[in-house]
Protein backbone atom coordinates (compact mmCIF):
# COMPACT_ATOMS: atom_id res chain seq x y z
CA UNK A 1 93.92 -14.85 76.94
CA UNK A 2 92.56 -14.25 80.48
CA UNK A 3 88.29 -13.89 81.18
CA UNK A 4 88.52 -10.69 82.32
CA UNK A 5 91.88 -9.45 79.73
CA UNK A 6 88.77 -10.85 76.44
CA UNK A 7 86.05 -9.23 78.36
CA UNK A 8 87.62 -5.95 79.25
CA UNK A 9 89.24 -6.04 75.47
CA UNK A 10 85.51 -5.85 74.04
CA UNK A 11 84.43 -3.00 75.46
CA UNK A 12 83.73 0.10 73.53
CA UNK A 13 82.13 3.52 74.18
CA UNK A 14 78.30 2.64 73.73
CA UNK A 15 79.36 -1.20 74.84
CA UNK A 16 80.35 -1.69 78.10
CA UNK A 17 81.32 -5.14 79.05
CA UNK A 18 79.41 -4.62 82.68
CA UNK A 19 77.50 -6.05 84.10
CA UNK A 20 78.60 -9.67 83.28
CA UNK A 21 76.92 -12.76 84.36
CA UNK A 22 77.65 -16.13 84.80
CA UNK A 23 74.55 -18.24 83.60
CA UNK A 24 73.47 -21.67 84.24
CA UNK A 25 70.80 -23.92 84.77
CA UNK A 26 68.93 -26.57 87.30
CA UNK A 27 71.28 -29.72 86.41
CA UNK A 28 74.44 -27.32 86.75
CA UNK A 29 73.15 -25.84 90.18
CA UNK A 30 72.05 -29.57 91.46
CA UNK A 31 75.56 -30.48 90.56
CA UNK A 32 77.90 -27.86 91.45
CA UNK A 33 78.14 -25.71 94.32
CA UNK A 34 77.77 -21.81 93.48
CA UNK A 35 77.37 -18.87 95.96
CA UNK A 36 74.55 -18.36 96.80
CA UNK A 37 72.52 -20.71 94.93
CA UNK A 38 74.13 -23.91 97.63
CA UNK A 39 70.89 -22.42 99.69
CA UNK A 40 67.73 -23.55 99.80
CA UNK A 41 65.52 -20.66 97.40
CA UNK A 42 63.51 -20.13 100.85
CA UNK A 43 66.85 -18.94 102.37
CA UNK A 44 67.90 -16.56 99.50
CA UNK A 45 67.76 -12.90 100.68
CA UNK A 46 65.34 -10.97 98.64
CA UNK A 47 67.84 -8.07 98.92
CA UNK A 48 70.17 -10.38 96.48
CA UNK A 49 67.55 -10.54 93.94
CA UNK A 50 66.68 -6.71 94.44
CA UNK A 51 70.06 -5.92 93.72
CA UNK A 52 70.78 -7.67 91.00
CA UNK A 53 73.20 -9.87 92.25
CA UNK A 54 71.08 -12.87 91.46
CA UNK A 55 68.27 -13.86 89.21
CA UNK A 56 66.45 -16.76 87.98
CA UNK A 57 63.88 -17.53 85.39
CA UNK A 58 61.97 -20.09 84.09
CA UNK A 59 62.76 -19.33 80.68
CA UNK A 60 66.02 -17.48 79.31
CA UNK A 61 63.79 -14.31 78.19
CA UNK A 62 62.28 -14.51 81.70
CA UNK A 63 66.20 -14.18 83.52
CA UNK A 64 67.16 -11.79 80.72
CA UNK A 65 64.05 -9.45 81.77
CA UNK A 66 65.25 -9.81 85.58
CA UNK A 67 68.51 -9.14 84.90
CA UNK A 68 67.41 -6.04 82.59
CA UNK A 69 69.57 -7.57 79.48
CA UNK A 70 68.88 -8.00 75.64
CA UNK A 71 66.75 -11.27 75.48
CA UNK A 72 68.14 -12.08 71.96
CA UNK A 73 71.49 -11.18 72.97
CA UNK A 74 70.81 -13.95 75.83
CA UNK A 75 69.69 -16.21 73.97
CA UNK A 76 72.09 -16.23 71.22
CA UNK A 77 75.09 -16.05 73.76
CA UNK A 78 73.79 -19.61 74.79
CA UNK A 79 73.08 -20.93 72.01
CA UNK A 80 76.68 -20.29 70.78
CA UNK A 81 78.23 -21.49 74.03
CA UNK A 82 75.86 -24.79 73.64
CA UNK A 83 78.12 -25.13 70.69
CA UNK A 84 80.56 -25.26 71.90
CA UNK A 85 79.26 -27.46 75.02
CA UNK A 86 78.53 -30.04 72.08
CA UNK A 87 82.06 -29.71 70.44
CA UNK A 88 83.94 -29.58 73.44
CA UNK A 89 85.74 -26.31 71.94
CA UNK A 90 85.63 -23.13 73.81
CA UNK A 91 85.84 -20.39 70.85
CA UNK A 92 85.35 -17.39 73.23
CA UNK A 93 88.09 -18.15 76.36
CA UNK A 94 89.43 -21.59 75.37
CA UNK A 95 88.69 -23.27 78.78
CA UNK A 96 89.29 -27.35 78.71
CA UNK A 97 91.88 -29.40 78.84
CA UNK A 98 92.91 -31.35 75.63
CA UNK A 99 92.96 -34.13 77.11
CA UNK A 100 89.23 -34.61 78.35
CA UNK A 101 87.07 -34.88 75.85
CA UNK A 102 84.76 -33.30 74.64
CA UNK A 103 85.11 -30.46 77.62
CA UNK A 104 84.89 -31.04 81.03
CA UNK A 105 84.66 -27.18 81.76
CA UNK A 106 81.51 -26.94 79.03
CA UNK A 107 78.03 -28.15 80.00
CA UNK A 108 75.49 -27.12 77.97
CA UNK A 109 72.52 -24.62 79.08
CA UNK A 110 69.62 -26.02 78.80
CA UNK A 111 67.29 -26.90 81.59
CA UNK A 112 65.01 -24.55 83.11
CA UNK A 113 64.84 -22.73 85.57
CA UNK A 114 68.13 -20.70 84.87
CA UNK A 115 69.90 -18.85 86.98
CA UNK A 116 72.47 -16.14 87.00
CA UNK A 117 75.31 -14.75 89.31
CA UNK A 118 76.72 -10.94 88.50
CA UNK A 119 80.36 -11.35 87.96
CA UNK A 120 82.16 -7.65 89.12
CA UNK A 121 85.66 -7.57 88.58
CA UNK A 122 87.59 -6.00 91.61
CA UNK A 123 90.46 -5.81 93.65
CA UNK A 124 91.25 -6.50 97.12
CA UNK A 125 94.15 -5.23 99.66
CA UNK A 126 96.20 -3.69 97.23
CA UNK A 127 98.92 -2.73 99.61
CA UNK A 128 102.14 -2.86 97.75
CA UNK A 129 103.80 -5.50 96.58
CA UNK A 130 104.81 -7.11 92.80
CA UNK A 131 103.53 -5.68 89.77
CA UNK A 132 102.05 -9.00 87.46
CA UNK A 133 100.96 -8.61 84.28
CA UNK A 134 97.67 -10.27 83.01
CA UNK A 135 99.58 -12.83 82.37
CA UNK A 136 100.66 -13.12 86.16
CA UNK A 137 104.29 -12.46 85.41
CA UNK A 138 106.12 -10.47 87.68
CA UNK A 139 107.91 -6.83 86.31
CA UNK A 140 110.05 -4.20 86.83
CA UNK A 141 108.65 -0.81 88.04
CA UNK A 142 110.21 -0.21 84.13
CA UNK A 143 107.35 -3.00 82.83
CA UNK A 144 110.05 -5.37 82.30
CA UNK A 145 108.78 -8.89 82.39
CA UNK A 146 111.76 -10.68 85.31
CA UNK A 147 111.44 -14.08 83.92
CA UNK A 148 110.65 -17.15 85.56
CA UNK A 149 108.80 -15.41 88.69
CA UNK A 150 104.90 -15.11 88.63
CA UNK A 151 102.74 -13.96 91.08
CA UNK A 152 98.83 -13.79 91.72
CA UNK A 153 96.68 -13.73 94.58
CA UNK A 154 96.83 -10.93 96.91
CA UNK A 155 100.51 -10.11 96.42
């Protein structure tokens, strides 16, 4: 199942699944290179962190309280996904490859500060084109699936 197809599927009246985030922490920014964190902090625009779009905190109640999320909630969303860091088994979205063990796509949260990025699901130049399920295969205007053609990207 798709991120967004097991995030959207959660939602509920009372429960939205918005904002999401995507949280890490110091070794995953030194290592990897995620917009806008690449910048030096002294080049962050304040208007990023006024808006939401990023926070960071030196503890994981700290970001929750920037972010304006449930502390507990925070904190027991990484400790599960720590979990599965350790066992190289992604419960939630079943990212990794077999092959690579325990998870090459799963580092474990766990050195402060921490950071997160809001995540807004959108759409861009829809003008047209193939309808794809969220599975990326291509359909009839009936919903038909026409097997054996896929499509994604800004079709």
């Amino acid at each position: 199942m798709s991120f967004l197809k097991e995030s959207f599927s959660k939602y509920q009246q009372g429960n939205p699944c918005l904002p999401m985030y995507m949280v890490f922490d110091h070794d995953f920014r030194k290592s990897r290179n995620v917009w806008p964190w690449q910048l030096p902090n002294f080049m962050l625009a304040e208007s990023h962190f006024e808006s939401g779009l990023i926070a960071k905190g030196n503890t994981l109640t700290e970001l929750a309280n920037e972010l304006g999320i449930d502390a507990i909630g925070l904190e027991n969303t990484v400790q599960r996904f720590n979990g599965f860091a350790q066992t190289g088994k992604d419960l939630d979205f079943k990212r990794g490859d077999a092959e690579f063990t325990p998870n090459p796509c799963l580092a474990a949260v766990k050195q402060a500060p921490f950071y997160a990025v809001r995540l807004d699901a959108g759409d861009f130049g829809t003008q047209g084109g193939l309808v794809i399920n969220e599975d990326a295969q291509a359909c009839t205007e009936q919903g038909d699936i026409i097997e054996g053609l896929y499509a994604f990207g800004n079709t």
